[in-house]
Protein backbone atom coordinates (compact mmCIF):
# COMPACT_ATOMS: atom_id res chain seq x y z
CA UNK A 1 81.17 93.52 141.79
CA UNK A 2 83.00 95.90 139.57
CA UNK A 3 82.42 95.79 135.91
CA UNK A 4 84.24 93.19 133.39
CA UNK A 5 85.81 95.36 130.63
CA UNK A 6 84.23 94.56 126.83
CA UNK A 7 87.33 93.33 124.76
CA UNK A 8 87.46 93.11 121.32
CA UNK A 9 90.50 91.00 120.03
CA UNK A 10 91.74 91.19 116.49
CA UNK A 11 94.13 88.39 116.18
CA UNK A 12 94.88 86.57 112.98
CA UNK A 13 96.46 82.90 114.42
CA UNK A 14 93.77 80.42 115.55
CA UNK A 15 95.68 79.07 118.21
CA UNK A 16 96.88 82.54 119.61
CA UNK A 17 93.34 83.99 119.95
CA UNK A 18 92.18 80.60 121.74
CA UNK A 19 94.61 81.43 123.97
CA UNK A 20 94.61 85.09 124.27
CA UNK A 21 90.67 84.99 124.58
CA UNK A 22 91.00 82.21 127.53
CA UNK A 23 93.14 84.64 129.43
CA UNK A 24 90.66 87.19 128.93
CA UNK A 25 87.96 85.65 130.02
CA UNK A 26 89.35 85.53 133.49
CA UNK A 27 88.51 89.55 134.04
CA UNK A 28 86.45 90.54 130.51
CA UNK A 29 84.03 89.97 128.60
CA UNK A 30 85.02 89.05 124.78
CA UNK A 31 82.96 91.07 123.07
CA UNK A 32 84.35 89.66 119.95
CA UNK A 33 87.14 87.85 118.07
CA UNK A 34 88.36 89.13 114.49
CA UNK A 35 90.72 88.02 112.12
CA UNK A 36 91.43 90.77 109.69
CA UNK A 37 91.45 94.79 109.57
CA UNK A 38 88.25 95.47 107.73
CA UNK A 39 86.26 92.88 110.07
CA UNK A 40 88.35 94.72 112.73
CA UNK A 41 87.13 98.31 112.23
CA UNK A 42 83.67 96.79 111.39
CA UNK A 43 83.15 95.21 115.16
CA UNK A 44 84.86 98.36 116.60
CA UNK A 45 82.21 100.51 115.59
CA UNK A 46 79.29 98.10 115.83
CA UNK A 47 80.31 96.62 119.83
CA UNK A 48 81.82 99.84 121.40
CA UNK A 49 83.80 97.83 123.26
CA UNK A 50 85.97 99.46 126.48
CA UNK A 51 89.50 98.41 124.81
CA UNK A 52 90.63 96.73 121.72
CA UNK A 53 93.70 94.46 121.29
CA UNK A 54 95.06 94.34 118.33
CA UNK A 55 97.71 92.05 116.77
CA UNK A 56 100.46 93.88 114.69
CA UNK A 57 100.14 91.30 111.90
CA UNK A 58 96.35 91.01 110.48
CA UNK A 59 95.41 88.49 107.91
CA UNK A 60 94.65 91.34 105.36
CA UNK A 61 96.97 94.28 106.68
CA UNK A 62 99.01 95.93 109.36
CA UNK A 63 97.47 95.91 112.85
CA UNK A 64 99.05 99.52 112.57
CA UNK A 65 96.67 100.73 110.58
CA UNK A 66 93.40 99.51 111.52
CA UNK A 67 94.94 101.26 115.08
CA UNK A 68 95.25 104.72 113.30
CA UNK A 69 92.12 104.37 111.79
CA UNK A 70 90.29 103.22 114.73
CA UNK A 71 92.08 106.28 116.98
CA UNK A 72 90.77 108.98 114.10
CA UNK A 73 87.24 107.95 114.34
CA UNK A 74 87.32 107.60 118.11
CA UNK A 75 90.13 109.54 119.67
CA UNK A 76 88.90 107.97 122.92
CA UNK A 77 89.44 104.30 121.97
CA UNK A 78 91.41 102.26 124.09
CA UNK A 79 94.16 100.07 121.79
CA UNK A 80 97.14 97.68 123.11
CA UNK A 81 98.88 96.59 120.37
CA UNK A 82 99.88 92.98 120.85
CA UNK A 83 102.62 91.15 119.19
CA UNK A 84 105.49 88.97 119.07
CA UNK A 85 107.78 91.79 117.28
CA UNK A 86 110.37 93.39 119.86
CA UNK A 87 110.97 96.83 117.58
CA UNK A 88 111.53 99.73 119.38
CA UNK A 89 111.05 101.45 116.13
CA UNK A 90 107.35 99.75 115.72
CA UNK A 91 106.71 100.17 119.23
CA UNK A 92 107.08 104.21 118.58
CA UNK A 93 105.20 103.77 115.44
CA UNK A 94 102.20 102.16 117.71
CA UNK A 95 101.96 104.94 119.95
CA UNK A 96 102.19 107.67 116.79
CA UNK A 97 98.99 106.26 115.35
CA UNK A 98 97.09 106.68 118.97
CA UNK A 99 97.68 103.44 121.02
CA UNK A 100 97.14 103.13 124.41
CA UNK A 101 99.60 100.40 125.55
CA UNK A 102 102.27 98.00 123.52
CA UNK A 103 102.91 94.70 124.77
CA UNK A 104 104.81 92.05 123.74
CA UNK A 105 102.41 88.39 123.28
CA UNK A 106 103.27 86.48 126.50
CA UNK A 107 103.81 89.41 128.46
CA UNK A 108 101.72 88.66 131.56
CA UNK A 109 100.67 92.03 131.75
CA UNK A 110 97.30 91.85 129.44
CA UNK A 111 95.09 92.00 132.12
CA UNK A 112 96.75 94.47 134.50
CA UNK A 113 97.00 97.03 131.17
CA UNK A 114 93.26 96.24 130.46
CA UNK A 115 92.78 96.59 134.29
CA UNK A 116 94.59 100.18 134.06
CA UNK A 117 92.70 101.65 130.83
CA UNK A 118 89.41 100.61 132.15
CA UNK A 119 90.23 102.57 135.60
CA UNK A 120 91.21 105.88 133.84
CA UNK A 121 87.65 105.84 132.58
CA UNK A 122 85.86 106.04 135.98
């Protein structure tokens, strides 16, 4: 049985992470579930998961941000930025500060982009 890819989700809206961490627990493991940026970087470091989703919108700052300073410390980390905003403009910006992927929330793709990541590691 292959291995279930460790997800960390940062996402700020009760209801949204409910959701988003049901889906993932079809194929992953949920390694954790965070709220804000600084709790964000904090799990990041301490559970190593294999790829981090990351809402654009944290309760205490820009989902941008926490990306760039994930990507610094770990140049390897594995980011899909996740959110409701359809910017081509932010979706640039996402990729500038070292994401992986950018998806739009609803876009049935989650698990097939985590599913992609995780293979470029073996």
């Amino acid at each position: 049985m292959p291995k279930r890819p460790r997800v960390l989700l940062a996402e700020d809206h009760p209801g949204v992470a409910k959701a988003v961490c049901r889906v993932l627990a079809l194929e992953c493991e949920v390694v954790g579930n965070v709220q804000d940026g600084s709790a964000l970087l904090e799990a990041a470091q301490r559970l190593q998961p294999d790829v981090i989703v990351v809402d654009l919108n944290l309760a205490d700052g820009d989902g941008l941000e926490a990306c760039r300073q994930i990507t610094q410390g770990n140049p390897a980390a594995k980011v899909i930025v996740f959110t409701a905003m359809n910017d081509p403009e932010v979706r640039r910006r996402a990729f500038d500060v070292g994401a992986s992927a950018f998806l739009y929330k609803g876009d049935p793709a989650l698990l097939s982009t985590i599913r992609r990541l995780c293979d470029g590691d073996s």
